[in-house]
C-alpha atoms as a PDB file:
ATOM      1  CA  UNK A   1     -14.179 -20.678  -3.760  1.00  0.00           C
ATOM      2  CA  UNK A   2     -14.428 -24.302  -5.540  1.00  0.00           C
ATOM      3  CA  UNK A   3     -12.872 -24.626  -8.886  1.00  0.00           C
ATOM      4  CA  UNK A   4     -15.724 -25.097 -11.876  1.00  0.00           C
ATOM      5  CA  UNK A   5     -15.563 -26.904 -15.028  1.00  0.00           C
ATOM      6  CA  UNK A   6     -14.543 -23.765 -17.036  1.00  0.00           C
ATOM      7  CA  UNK A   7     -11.712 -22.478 -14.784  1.00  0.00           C
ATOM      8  CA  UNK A   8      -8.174 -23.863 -15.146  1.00  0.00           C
ATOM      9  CA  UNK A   9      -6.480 -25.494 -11.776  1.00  0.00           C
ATOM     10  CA  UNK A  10      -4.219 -22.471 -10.388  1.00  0.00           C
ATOM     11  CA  UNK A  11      -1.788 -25.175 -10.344  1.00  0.00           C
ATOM     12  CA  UNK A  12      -1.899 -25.293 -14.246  1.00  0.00           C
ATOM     13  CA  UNK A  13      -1.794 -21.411 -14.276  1.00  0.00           C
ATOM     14  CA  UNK A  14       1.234 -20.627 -12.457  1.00  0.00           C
ATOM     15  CA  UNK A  15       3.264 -23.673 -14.586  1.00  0.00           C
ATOM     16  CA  UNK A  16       2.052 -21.535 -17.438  1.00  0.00           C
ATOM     17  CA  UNK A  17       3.357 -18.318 -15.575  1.00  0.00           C
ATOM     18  CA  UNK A  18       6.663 -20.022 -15.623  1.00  0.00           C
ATOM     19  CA  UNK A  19       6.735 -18.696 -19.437  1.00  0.00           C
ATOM     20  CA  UNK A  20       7.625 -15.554 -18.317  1.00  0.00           C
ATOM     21  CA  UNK A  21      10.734 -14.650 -18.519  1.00  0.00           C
ATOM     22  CA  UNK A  22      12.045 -11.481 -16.883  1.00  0.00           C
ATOM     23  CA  UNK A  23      14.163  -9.814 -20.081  1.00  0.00           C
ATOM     24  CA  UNK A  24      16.241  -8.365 -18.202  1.00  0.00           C
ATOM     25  CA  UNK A  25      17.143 -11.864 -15.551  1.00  0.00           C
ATOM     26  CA  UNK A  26      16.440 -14.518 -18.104  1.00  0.00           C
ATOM     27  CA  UNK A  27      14.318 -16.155 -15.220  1.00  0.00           C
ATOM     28  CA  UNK A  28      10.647 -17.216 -15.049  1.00  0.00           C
ATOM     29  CA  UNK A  29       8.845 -14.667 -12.551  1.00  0.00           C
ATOM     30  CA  UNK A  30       7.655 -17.532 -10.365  1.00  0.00           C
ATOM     31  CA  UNK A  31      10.976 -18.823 -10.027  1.00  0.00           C
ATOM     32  CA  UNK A  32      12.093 -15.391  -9.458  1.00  0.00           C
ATOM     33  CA  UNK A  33       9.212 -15.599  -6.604  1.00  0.00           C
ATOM     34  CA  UNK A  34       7.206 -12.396  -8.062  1.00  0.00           C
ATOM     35  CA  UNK A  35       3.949 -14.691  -7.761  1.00  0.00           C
ATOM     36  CA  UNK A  36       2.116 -14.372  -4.334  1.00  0.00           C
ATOM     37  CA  UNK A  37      -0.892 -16.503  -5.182  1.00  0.00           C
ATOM     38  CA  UNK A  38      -3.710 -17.123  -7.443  1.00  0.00           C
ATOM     39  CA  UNK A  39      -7.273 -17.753  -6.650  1.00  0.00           C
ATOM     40  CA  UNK A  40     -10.826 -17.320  -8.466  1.00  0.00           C
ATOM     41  CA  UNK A  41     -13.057 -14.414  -7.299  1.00  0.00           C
ATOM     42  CA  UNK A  42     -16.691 -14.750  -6.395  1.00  0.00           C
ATOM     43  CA  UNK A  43     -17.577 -13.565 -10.642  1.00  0.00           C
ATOM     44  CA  UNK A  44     -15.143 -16.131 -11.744  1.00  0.00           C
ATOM     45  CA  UNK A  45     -12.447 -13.684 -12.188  1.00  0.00           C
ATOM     46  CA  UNK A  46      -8.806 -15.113 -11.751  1.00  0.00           C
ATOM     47  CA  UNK A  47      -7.507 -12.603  -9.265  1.00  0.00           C
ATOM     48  CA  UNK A  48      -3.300 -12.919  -9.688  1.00  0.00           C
ATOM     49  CA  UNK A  49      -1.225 -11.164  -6.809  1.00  0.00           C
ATOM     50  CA  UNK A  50       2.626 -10.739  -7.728  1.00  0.00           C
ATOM     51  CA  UNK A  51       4.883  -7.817  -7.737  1.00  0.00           C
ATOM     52  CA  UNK A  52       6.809  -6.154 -10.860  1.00  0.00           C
ATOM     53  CA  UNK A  53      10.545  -6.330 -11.445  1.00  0.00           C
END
């Protein structure tokens, strides 16, 4: 699906992701390469597939 106006670039999503800090680590979970891939569903939905520590 194409990007619109009012959804962020997945590219400025996962830089955001790299908030996250794992408490217990003290490392970012896409660093830690938790975060499989973003992407926009059909509804507009940002559909995030990772897995949890």
């Amino acid at each position: 699906m194409t990007e619109t106006t009012n959804q962020a670039p997945t590219e400025d999503i996962r830089e955001a992701l790299k908030d996250v800090i794992d408490p217990e680590l003290g490392v970012n979970v896409v660093d830690l390469g938790l975060l499989y891939g973003l992407h926009y569903a059909d509804d507009g939905a940002l559909l995030v597939d990772m897995t949890l520590t």
